[in-house]
C-alpha atoms as a PDB file:
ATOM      1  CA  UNK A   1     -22.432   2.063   0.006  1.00  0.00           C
ATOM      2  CA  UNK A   2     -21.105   5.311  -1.702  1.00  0.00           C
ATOM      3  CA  UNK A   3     -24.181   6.669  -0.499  1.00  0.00           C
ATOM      4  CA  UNK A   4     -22.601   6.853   3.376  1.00  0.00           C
ATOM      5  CA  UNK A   5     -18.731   7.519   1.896  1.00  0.00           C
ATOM      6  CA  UNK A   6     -17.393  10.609   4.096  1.00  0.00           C
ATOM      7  CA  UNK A   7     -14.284  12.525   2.744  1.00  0.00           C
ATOM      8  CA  UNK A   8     -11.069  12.664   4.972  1.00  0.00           C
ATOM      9  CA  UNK A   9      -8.531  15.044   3.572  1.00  0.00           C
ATOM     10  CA  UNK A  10      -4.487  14.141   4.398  1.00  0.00           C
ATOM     11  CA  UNK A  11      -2.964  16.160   6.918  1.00  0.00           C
ATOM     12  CA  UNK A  12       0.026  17.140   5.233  1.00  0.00           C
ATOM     13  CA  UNK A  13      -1.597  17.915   2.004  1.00  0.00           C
ATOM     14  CA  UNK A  14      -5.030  19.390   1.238  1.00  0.00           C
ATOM     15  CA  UNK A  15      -5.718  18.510  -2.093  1.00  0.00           C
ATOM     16  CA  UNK A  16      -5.828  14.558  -1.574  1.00  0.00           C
ATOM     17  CA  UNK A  17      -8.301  12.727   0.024  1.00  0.00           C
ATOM     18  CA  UNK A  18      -9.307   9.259   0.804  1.00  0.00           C
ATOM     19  CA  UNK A  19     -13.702   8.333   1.099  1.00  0.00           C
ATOM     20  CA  UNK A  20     -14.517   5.923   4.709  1.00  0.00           C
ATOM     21  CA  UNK A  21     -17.169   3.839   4.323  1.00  0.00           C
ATOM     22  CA  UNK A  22     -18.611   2.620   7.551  1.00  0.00           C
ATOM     23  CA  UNK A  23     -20.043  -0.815   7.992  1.00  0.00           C
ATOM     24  CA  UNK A  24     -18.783  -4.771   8.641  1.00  0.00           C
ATOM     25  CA  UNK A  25     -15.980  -5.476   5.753  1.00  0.00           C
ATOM     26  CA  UNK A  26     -13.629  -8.743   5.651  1.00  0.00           C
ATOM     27  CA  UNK A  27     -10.063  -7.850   4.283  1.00  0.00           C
ATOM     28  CA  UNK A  28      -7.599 -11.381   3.608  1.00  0.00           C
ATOM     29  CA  UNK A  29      -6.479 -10.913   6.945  1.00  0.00           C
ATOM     30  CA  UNK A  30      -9.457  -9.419   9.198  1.00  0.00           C
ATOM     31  CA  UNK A  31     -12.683  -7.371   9.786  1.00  0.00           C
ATOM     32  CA  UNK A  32     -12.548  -4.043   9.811  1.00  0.00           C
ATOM     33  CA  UNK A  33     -15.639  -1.480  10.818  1.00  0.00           C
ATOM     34  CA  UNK A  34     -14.192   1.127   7.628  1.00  0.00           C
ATOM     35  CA  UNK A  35     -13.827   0.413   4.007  1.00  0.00           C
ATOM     36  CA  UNK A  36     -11.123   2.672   3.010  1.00  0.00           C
ATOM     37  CA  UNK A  37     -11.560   3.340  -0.817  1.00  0.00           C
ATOM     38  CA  UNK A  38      -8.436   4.961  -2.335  1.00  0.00           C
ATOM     39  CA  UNK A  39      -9.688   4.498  -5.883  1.00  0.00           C
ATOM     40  CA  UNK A  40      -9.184   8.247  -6.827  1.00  0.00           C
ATOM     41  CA  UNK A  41      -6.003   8.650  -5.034  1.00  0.00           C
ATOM     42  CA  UNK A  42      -4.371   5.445  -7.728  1.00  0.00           C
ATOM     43  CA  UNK A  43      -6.344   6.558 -10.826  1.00  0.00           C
ATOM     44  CA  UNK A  44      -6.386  10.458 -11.017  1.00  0.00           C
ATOM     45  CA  UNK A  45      -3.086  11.768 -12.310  1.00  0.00           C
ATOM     46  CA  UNK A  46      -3.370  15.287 -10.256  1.00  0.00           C
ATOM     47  CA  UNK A  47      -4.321  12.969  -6.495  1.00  0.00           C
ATOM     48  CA  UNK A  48      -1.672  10.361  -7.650  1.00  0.00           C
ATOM     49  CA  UNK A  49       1.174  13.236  -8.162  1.00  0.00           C
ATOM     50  CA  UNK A  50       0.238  14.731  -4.577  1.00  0.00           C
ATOM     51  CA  UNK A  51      -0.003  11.420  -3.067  1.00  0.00           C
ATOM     52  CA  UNK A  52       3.890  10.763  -4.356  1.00  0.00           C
ATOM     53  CA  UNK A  53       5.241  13.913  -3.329  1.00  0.00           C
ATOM     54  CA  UNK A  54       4.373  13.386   0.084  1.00  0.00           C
ATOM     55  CA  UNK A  55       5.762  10.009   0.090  1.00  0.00           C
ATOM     56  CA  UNK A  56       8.821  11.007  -1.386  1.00  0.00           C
ATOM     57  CA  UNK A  57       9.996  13.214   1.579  1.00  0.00           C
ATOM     58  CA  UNK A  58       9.872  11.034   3.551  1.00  0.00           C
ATOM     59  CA  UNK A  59      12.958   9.059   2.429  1.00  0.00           C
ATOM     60  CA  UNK A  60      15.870  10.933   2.764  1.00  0.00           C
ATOM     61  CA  UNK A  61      18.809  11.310  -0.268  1.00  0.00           C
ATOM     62  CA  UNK A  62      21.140   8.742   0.884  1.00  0.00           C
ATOM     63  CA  UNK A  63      18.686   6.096   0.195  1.00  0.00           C
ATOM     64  CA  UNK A  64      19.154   3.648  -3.007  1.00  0.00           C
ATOM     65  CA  UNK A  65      16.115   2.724  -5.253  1.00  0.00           C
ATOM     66  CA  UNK A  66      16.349   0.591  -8.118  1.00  0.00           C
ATOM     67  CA  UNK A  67      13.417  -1.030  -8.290  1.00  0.00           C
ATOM     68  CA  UNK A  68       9.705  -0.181  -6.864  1.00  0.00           C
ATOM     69  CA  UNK A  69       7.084  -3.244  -6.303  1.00  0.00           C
ATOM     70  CA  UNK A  70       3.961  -1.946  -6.441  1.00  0.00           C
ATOM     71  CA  UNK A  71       0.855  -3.519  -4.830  1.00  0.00           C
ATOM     72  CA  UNK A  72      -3.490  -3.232  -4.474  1.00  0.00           C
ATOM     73  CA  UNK A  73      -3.058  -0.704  -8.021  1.00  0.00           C
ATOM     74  CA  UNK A  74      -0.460   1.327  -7.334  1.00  0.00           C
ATOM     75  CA  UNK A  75       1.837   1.603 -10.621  1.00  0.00           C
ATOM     76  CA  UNK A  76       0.155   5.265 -10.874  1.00  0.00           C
ATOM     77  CA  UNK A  77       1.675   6.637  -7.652  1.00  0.00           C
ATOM     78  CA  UNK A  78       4.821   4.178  -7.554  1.00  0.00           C
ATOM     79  CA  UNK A  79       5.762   6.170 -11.142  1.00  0.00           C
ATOM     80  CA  UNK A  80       5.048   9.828  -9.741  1.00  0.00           C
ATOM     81  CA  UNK A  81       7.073   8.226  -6.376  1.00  0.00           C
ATOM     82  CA  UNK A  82       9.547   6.989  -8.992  1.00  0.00           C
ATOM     83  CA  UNK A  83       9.909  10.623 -10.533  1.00  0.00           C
ATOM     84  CA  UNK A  84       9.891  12.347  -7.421  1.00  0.00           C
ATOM     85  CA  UNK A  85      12.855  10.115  -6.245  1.00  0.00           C
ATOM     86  CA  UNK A  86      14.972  10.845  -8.869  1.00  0.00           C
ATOM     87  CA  UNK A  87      14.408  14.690  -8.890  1.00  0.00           C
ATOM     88  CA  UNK A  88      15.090  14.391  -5.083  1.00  0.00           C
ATOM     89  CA  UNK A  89      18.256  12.806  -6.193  1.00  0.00           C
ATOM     90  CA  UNK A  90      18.077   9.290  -4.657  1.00  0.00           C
ATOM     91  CA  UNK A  91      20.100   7.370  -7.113  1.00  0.00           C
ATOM     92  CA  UNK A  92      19.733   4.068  -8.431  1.00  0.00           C
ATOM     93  CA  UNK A  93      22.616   1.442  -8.581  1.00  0.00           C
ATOM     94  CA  UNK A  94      21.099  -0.383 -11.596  1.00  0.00           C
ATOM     95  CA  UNK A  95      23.319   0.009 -15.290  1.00  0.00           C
ATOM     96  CA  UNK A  96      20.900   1.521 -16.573  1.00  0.00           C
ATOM     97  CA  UNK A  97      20.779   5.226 -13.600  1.00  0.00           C
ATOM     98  CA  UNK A  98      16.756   4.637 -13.453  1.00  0.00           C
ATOM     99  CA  UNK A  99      14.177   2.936 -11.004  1.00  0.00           C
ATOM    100  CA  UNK A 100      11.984   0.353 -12.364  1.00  0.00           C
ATOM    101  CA  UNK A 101       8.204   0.112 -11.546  1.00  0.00           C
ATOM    102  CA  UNK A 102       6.690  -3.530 -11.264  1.00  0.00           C
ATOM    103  CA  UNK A 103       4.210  -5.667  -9.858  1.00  0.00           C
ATOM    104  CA  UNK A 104       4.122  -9.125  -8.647  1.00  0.00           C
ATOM    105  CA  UNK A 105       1.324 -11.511 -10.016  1.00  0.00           C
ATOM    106  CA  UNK A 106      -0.445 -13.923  -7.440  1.00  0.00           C
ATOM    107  CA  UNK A 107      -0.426 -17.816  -8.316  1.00  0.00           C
ATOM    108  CA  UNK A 108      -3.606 -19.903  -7.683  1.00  0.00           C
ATOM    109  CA  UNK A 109      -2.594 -20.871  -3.932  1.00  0.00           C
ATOM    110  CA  UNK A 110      -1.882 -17.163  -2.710  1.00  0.00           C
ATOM    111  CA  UNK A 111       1.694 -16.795  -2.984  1.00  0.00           C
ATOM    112  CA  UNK A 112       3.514 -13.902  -4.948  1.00  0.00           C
ATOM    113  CA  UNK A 113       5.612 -14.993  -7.414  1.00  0.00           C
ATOM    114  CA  UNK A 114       7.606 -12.423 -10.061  1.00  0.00           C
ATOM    115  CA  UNK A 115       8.072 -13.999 -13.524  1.00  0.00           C
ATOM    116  CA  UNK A 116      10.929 -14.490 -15.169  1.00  0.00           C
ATOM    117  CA  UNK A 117      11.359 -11.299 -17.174  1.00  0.00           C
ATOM    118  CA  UNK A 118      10.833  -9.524 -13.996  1.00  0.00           C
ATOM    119  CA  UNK A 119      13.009 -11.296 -11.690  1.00  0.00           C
ATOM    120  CA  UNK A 120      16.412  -8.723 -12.974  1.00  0.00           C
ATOM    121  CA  UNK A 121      14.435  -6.239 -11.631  1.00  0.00           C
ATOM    122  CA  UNK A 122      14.178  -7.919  -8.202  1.00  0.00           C
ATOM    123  CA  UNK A 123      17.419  -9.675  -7.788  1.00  0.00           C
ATOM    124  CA  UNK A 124      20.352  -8.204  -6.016  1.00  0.00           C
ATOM    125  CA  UNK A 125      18.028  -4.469  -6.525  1.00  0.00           C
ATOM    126  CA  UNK A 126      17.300  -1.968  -3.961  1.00  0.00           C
ATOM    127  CA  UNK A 127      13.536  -1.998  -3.574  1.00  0.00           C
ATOM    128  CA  UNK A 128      11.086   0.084  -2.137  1.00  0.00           C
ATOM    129  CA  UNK A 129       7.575  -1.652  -1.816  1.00  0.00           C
ATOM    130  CA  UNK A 130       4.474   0.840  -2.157  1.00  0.00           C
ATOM    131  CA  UNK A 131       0.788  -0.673  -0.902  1.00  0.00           C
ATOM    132  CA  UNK A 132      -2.806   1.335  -0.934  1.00  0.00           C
ATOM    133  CA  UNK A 133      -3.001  -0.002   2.503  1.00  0.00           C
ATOM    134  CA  UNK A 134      -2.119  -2.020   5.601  1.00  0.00           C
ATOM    135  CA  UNK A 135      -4.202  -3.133   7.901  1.00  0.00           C
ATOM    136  CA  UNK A 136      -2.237  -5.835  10.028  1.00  0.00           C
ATOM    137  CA  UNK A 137       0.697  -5.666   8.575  1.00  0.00           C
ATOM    138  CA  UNK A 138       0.158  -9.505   7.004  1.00  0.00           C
ATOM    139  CA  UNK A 139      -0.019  -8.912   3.633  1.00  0.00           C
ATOM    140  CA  UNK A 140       3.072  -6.636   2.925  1.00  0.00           C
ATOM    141  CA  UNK A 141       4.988  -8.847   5.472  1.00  0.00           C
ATOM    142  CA  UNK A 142       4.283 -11.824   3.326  1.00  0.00           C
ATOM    143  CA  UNK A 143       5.440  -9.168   0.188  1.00  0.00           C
ATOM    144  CA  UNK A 144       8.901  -8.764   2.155  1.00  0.00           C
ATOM    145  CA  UNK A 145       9.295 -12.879   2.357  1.00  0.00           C
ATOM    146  CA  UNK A 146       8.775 -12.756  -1.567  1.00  0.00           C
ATOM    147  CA  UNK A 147      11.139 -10.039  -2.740  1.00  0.00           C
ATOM    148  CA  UNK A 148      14.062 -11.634  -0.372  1.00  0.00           C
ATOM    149  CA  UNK A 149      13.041 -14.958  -1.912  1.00  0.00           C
ATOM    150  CA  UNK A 150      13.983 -13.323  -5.372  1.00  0.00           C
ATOM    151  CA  UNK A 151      17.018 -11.795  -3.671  1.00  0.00           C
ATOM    152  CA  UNK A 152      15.711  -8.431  -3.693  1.00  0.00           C
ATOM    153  CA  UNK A 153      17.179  -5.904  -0.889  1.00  0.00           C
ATOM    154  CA  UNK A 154      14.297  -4.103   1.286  1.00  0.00           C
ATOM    155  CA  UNK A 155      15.186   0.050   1.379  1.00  0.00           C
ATOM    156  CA  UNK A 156      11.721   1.034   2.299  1.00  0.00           C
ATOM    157  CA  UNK A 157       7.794   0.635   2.993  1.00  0.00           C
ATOM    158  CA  UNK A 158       5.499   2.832   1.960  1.00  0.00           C
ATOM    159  CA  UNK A 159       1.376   2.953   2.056  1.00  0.00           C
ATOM    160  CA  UNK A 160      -1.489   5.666   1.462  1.00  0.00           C
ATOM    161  CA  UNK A 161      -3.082   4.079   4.448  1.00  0.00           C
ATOM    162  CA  UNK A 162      -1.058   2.042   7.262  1.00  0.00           C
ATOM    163  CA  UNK A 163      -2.784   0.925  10.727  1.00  0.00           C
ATOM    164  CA  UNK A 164       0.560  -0.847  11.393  1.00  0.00           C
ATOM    165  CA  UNK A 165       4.416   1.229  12.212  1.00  0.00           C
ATOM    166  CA  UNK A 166       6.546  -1.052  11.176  1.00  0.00           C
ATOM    167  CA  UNK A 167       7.116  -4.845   9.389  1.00  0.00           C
ATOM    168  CA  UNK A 168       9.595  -6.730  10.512  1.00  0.00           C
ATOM    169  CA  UNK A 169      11.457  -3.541  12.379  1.00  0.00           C
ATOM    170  CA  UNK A 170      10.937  -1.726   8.971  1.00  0.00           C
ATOM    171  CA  UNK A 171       9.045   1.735   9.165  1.00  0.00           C
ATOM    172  CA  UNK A 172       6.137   1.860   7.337  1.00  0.00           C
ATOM    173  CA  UNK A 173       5.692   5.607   6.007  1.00  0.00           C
ATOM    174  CA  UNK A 174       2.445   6.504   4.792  1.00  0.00           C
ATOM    175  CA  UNK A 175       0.248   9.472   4.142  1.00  0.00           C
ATOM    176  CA  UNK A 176      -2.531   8.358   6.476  1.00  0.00           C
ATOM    177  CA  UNK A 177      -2.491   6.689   9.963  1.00  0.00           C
ATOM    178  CA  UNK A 178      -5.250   4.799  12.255  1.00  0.00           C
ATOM    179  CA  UNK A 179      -5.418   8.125  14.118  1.00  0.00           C
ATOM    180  CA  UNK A 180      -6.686   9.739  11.269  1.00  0.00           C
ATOM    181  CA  UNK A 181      -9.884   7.515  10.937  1.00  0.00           C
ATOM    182  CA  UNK A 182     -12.661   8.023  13.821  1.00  0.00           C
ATOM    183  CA  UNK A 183     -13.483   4.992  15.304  1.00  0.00           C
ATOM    184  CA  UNK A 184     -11.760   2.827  12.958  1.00  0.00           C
ATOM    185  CA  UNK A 185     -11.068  -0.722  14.849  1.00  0.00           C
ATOM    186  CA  UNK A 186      -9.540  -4.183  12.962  1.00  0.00           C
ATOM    187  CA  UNK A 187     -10.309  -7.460  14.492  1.00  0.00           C
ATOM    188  CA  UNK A 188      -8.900 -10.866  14.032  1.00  0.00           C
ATOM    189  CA  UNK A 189     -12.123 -13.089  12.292  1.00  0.00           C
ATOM    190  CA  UNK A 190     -12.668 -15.004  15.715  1.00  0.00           C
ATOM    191  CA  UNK A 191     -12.584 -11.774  17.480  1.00  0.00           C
ATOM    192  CA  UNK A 192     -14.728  -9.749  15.555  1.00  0.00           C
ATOM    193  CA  UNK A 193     -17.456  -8.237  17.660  1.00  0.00           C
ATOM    194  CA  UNK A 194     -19.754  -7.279  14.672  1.00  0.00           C
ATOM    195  CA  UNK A 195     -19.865 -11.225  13.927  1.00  0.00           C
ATOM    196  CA  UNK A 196     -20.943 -11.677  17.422  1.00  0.00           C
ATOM    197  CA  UNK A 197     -23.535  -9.122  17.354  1.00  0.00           C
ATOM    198  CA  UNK A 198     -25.209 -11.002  13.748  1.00  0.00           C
ATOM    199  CA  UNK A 199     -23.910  -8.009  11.734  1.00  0.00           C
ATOM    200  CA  UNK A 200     -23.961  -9.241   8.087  1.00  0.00           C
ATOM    201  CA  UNK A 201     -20.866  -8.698   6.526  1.00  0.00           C
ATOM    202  CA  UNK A 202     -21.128  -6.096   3.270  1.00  0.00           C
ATOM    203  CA  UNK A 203     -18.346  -6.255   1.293  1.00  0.00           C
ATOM    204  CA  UNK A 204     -14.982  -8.307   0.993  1.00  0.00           C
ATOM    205  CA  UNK A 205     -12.561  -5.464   0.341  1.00  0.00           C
ATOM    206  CA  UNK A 206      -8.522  -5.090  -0.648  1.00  0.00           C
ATOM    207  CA  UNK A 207      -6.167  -2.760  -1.820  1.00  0.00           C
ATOM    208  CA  UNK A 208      -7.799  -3.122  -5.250  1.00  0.00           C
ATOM    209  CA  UNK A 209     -11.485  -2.180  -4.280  1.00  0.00           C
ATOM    210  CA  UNK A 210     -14.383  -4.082  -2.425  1.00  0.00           C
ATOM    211  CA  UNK A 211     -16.868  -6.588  -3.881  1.00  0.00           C
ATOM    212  CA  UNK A 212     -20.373  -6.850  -2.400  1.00  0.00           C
ATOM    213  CA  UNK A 213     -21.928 -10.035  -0.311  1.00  0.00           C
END
């Protein structure tokens, strides 16, 4: 498959890029006709530090971060983001003036839980939630049911990759958009013209990397 990856570089920054892989993927949620891999983007320090800079202008300085969740393998990114905050001078409201970077584990039935040595950081905090990607919009809406759960206050969404505007009437910034990737299409599993056609699926893919069929 990394064979066929082709390089798309982010409009607002040169020096990060994300890799397209065409074919017939399944996400949690859908099947999409690109495999977005974002693996160099969350592991390399120099791609991560771009990637965070970008997002971090696009919050402005009157916006409160305590705390940011981090999903797919973001803790990379969500502490440049963190860093980039602070030196942008969005302040924090927890006693100790900093933002905290977690992530949320995933119990055997699905759900997102935070564990008890966590749950300060979520609780009554100002939270920003950072994602590789989005495709519909179902995963990180089902991350915004969570962190209320835990009493958490939503500030902000952000995502490398987002196909979807807005959660819940929250914007969704992100570095890339649909528009960005040619041809890219997400379909519901029923819907899924690929299916329909006998196209054999080739990967089940998430934030976290694909695994092949």
């Amino acid at each position: 498959m990394e064979s066929r990856a082709i390089k798309i570089y982010a409009p607002l920054n040169k020096k990060i890029a994300m890799k397209i892989i065409p074919g017939h993927f399944a996400t949690s949620n859908s099947h999409i006709n690109q495999y977005i891999d974002l693996t160099t983007m969350k592991t390399r320090i120099s791609e991560a530090a771009e990637a965070a800079r970008i997002l971090s202008k696009q919050y402005v300085n009157s916006t409160i971060v305590d705390t940011i969740v981090c999903l797919d393998g973001c803790e990379v990114v969500g502490a440049f983001l963190a860093q980039e905050l602070t030196n942008a001078g969005i302040g924090s409201m927890n006693r100790h003036q900093t933002i905290y970077i977690i992530t949320p584990e995933f119990n055997t039935t699905g759900q997102m839980i935070f564990r008890n040595n966590n749950q300060p950081a979520v609780y009554n905090k100002n939270i920003l939630l950072l994602a590789a990607s989005a495709t519909t919009g179902d995963t990180l809406r089902r991350s915004l049911e969570c962190i209320q759960y835990y009493g958490g206050i939503i500030q902000g969404i952000s995502a490398i990759f987002s196909a979807v505007d807005t959660i819940d009437n929250i914007q969704v910034h992100s570095i890339f958009r649909e528009k960005d990737i040619p041809d890219y299409k997400s379909y519901m599993v029923g819907e899924c013209p690929m299916c329909k056609a006998n196209q054999r699926l080739e990967a089940i893919v998430n934030g976290n990397g694909y695994m092949k069929l």
